[in-house]
C-alpha atoms as a PDB file:
ATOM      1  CA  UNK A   1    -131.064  78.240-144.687  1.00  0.00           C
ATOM      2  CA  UNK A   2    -129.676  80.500-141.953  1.00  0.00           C
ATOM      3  CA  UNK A   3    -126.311  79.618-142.714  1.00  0.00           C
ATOM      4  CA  UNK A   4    -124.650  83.228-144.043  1.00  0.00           C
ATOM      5  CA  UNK A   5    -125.367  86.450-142.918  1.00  0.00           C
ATOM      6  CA  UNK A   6    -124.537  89.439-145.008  1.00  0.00           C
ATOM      7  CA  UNK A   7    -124.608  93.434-144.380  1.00  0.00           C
ATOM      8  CA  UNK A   8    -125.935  94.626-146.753  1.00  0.00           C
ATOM      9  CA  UNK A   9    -126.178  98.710-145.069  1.00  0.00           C
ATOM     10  CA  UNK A  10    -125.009 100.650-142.050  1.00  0.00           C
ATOM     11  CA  UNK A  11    -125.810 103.915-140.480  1.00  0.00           C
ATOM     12  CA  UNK A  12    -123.911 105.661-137.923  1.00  0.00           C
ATOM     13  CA  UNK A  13    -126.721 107.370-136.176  1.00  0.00           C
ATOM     14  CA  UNK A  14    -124.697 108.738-133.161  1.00  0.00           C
ATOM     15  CA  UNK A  15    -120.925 109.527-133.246  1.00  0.00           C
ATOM     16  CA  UNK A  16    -120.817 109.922-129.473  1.00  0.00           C
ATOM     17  CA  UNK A  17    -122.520 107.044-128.020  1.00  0.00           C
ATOM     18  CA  UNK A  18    -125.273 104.365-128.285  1.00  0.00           C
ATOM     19  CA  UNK A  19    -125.933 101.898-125.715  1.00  0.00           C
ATOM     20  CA  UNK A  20    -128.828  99.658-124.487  1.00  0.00           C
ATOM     21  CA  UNK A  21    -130.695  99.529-128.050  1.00  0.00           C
ATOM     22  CA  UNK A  22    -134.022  98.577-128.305  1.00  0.00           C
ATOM     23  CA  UNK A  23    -135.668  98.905-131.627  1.00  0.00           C
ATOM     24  CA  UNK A  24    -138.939  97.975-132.958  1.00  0.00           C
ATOM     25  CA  UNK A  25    -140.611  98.023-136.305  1.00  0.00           C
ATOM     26  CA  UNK A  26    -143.291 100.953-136.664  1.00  0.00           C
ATOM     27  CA  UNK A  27    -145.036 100.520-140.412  1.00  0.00           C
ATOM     28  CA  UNK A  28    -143.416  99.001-143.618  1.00  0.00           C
ATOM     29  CA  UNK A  29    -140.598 100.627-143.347  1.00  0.00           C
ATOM     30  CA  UNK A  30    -140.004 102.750-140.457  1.00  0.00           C
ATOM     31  CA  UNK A  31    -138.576 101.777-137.208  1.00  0.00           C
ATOM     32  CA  UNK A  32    -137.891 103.724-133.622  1.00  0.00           C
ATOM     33  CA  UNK A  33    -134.929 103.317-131.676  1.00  0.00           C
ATOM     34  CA  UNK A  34    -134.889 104.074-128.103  1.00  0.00           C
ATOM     35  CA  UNK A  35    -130.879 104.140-126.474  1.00  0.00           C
ATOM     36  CA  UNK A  36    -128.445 105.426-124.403  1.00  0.00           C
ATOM     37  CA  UNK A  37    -126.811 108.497-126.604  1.00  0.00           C
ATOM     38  CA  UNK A  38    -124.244 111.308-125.399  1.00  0.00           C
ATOM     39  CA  UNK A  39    -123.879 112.270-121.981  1.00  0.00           C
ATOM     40  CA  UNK A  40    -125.587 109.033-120.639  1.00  0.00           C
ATOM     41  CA  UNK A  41    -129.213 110.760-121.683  1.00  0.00           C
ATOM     42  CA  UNK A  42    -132.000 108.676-123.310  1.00  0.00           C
ATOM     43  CA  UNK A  43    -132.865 109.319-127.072  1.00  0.00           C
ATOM     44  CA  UNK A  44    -135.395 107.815-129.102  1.00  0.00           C
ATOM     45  CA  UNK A  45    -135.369 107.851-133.140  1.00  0.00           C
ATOM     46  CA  UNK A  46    -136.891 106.968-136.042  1.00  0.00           C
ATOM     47  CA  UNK A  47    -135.357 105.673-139.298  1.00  0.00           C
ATOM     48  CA  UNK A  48    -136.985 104.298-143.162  1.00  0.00           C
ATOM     49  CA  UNK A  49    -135.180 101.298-143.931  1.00  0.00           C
ATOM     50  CA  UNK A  50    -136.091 100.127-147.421  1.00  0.00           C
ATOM     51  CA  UNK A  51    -137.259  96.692-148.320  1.00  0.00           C
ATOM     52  CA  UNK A  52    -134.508  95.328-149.617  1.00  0.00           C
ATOM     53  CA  UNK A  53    -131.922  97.118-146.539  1.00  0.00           C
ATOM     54  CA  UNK A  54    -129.928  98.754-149.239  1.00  0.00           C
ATOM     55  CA  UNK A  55    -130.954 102.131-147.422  1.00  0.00           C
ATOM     56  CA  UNK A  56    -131.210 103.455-143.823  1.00  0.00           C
ATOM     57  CA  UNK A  57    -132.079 107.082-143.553  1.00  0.00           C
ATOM     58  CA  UNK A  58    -132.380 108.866-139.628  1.00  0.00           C
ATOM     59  CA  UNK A  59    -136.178 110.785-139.979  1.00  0.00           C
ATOM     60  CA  UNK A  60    -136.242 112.051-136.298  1.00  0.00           C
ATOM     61  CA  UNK A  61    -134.434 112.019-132.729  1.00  0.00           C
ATOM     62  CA  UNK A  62    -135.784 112.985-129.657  1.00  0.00           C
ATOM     63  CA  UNK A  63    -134.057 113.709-126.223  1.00  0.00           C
ATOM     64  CA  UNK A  64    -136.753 112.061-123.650  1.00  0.00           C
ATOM     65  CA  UNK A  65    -134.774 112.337-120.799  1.00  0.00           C
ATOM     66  CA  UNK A  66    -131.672 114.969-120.083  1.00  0.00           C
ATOM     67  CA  UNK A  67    -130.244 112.778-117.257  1.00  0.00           C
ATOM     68  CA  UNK A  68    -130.188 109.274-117.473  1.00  0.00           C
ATOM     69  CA  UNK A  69    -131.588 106.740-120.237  1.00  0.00           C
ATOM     70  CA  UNK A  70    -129.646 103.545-119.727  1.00  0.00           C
ATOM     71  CA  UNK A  71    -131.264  99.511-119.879  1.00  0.00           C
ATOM     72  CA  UNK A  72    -134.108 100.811-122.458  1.00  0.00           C
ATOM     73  CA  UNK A  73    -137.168  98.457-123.783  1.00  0.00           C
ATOM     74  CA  UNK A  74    -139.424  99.501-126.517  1.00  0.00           C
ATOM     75  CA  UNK A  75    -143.520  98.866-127.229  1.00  0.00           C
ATOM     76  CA  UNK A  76    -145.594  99.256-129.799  1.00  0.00           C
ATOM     77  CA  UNK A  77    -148.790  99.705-127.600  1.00  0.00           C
ATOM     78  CA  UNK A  78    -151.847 100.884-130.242  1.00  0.00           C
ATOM     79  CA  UNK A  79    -151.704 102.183-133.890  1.00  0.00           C
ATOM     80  CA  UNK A  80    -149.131 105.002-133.292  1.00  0.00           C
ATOM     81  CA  UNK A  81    -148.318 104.499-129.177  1.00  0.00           C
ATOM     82  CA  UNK A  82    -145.218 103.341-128.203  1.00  0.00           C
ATOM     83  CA  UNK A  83    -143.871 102.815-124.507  1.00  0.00           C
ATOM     84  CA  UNK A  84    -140.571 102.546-122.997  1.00  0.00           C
ATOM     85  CA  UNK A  85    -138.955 101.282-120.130  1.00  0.00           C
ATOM     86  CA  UNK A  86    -135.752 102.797-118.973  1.00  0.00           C
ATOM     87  CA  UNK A  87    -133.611 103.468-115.815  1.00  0.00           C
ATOM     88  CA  UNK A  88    -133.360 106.981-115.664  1.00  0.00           C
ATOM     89  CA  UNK A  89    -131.996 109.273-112.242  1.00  0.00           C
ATOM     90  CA  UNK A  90    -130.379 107.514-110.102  1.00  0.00           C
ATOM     91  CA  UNK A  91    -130.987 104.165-111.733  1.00  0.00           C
ATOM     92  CA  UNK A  92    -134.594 104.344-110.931  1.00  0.00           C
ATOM     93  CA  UNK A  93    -137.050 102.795-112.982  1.00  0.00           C
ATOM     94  CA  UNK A  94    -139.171 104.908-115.492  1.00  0.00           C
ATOM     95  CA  UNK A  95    -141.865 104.290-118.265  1.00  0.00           C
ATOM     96  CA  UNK A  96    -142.222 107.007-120.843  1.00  0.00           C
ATOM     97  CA  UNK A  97    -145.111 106.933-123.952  1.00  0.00           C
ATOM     98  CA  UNK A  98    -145.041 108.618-127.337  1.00  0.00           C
ATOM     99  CA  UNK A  99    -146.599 108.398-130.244  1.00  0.00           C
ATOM    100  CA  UNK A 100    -144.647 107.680-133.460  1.00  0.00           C
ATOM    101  CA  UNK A 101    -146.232 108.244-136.952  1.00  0.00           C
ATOM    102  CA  UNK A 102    -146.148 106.730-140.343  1.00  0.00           C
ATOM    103  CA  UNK A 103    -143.628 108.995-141.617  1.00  0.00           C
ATOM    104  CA  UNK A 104    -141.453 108.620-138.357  1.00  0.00           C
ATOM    105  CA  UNK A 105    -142.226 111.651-136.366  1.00  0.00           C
ATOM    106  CA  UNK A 106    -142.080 111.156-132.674  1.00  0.00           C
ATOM    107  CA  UNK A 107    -144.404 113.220-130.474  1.00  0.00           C
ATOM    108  CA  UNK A 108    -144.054 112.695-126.421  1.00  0.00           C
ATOM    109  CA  UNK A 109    -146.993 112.189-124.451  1.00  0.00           C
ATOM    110  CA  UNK A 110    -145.631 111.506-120.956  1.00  0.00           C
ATOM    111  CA  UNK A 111    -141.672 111.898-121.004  1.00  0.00           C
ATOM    112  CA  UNK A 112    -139.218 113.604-117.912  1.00  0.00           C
ATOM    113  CA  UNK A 113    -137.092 115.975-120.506  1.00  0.00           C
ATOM    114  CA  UNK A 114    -140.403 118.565-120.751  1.00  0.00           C
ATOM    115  CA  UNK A 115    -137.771 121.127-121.896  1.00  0.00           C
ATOM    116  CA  UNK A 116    -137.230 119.476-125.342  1.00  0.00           C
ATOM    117  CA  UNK A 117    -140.863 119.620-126.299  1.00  0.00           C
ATOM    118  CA  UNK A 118    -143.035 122.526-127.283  1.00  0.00           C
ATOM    119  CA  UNK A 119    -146.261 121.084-125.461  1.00  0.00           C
ATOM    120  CA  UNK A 120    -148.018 122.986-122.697  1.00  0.00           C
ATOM    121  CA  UNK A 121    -149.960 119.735-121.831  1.00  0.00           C
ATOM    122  CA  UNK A 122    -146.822 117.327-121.310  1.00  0.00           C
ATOM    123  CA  UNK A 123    -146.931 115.267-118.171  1.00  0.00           C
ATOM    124  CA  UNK A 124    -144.162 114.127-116.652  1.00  0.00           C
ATOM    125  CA  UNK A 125    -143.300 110.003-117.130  1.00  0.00           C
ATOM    126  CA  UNK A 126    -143.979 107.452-114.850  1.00  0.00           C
ATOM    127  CA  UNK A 127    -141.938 106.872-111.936  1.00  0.00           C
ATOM    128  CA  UNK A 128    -142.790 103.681-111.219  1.00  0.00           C
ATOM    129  CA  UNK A 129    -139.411 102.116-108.726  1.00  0.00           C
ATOM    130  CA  UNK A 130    -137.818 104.556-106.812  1.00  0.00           C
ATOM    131  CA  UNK A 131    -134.842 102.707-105.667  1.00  0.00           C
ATOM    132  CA  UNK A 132    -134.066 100.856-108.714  1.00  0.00           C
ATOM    133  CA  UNK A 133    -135.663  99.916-112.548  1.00  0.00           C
ATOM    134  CA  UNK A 134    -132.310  98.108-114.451  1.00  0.00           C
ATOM    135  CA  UNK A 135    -132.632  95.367-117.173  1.00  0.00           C
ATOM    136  CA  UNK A 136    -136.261  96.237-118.279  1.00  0.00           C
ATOM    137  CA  UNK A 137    -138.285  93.683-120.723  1.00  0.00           C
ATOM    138  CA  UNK A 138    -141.404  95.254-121.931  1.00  0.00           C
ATOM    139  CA  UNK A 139    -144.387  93.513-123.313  1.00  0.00           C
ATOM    140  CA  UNK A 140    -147.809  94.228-124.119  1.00  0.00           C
ATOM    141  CA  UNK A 141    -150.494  91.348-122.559  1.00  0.00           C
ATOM    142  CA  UNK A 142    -153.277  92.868-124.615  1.00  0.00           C
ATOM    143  CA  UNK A 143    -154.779  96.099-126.061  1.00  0.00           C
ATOM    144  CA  UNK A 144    -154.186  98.758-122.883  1.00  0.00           C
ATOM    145  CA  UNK A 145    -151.712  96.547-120.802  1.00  0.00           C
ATOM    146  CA  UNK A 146    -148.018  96.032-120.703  1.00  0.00           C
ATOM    147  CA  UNK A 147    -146.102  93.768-118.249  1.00  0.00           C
ATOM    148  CA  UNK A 148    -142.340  94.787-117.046  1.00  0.00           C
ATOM    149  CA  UNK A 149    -139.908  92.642-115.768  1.00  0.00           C
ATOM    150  CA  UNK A 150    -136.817  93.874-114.545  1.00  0.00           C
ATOM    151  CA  UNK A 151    -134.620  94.541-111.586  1.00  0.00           C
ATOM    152  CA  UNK A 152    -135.514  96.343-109.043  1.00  0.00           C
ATOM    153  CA  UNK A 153    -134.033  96.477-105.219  1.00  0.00           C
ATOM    154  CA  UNK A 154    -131.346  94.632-104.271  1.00  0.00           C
ATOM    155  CA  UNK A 155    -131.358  93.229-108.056  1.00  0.00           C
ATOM    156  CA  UNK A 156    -134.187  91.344-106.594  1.00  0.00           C
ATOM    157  CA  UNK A 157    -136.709  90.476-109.989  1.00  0.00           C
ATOM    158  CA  UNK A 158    -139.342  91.852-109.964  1.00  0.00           C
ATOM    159  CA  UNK A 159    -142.748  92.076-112.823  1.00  0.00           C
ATOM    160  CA  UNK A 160    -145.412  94.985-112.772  1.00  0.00           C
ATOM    161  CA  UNK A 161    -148.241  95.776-115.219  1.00  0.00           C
ATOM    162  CA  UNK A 162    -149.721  98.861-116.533  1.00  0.00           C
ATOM    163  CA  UNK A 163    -152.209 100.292-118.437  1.00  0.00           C
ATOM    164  CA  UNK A 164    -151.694 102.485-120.969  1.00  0.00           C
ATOM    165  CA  UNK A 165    -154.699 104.734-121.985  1.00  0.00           C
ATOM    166  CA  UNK A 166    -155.230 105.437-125.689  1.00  0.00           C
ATOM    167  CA  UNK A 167    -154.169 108.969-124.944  1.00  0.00           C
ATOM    168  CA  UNK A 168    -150.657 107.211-123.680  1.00  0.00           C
ATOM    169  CA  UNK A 169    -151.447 107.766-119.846  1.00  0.00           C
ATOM    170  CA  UNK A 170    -149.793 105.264-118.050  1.00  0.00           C
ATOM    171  CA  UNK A 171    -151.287 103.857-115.030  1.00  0.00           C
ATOM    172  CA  UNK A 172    -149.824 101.062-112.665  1.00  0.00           C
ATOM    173  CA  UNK A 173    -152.089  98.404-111.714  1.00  0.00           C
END
């Protein structure tokens, strides 16, 4: 009936920080968590949570961006693409992709912190507000297109859409 609410687990996945959570359910029991972790730098991890949330076990963490990672929103795009808006440097607005499989393993496709990957191919992430990308809702409209709304200059509102290859190449539109 909605009345009581129990907790029934808890996981302390970062001891330094973790601000501006987003999370979203991957499979049956594996989610990814993009936030704000140590150093004000943007993360994203995966976890299994069992069925009945008696366990919560950290699978993989990934530092997308070295600088800034604040004001995060998280997409499931396609079968194993993901998406993520964020205000990185300088508050400006960012979108970064990965892909995220069944087991929880996160792979970057277009993120700014190339150092933390061992891909020769990485691009760098979508730039997409140079002055200012705060308070970011993502959503996907349909197969290959997400819509952001957040604030941009002067806190002004402001929504943008993008498509989002099934390679994770973001392009705005």
């Amino acid at each position: 009936d909605g009345n009581d609410i129990l907790e029934i687990a808890s996981l302390e996945h970062d001891v330094r920080q973790g601000q501006f959570n987003s999370l979203v359910h991957v499979d049956s029991d594996t989610y990814a968590l993009a936030y704000e972790g140590k150093d004000s730098d943007g993360f994203i991890s995966t976890f299994t949570i069992s069925s009945d949330g008696t366990s919560i076990v950290e699978v993989d963490t990934l530092e997308h961006d070295d600088d800034h990672g604040q004001y995060n929103s998280l997409v499931h795009v396609d079968s194993d693409t993901y998406a993520l808006a964020y205000a990185g440097t300088d508050d400006d607005g960012f979108i970064s992709t990965f892909t995220i499989d069944s087991d929880g393993d996160i792979t970057p496709i277009q993120i700014q912190n190339h150092a933390n990957t061992s891909e020769e191919d990485d691009v760098a992430n979508l730039e997409h507000d140079m002055v200012h990308g705060q308070y970011n809702s993502l959503v996907q409209v349909d197969s290959n297109t997400i819509a952001l709304a957040y604030a941009g200059a002067g806190e002004d509102g402001f929504i943008s859409t993008f498509t989002i290859s099934s390679s994770g190449v973001i392009t705005p539109i």
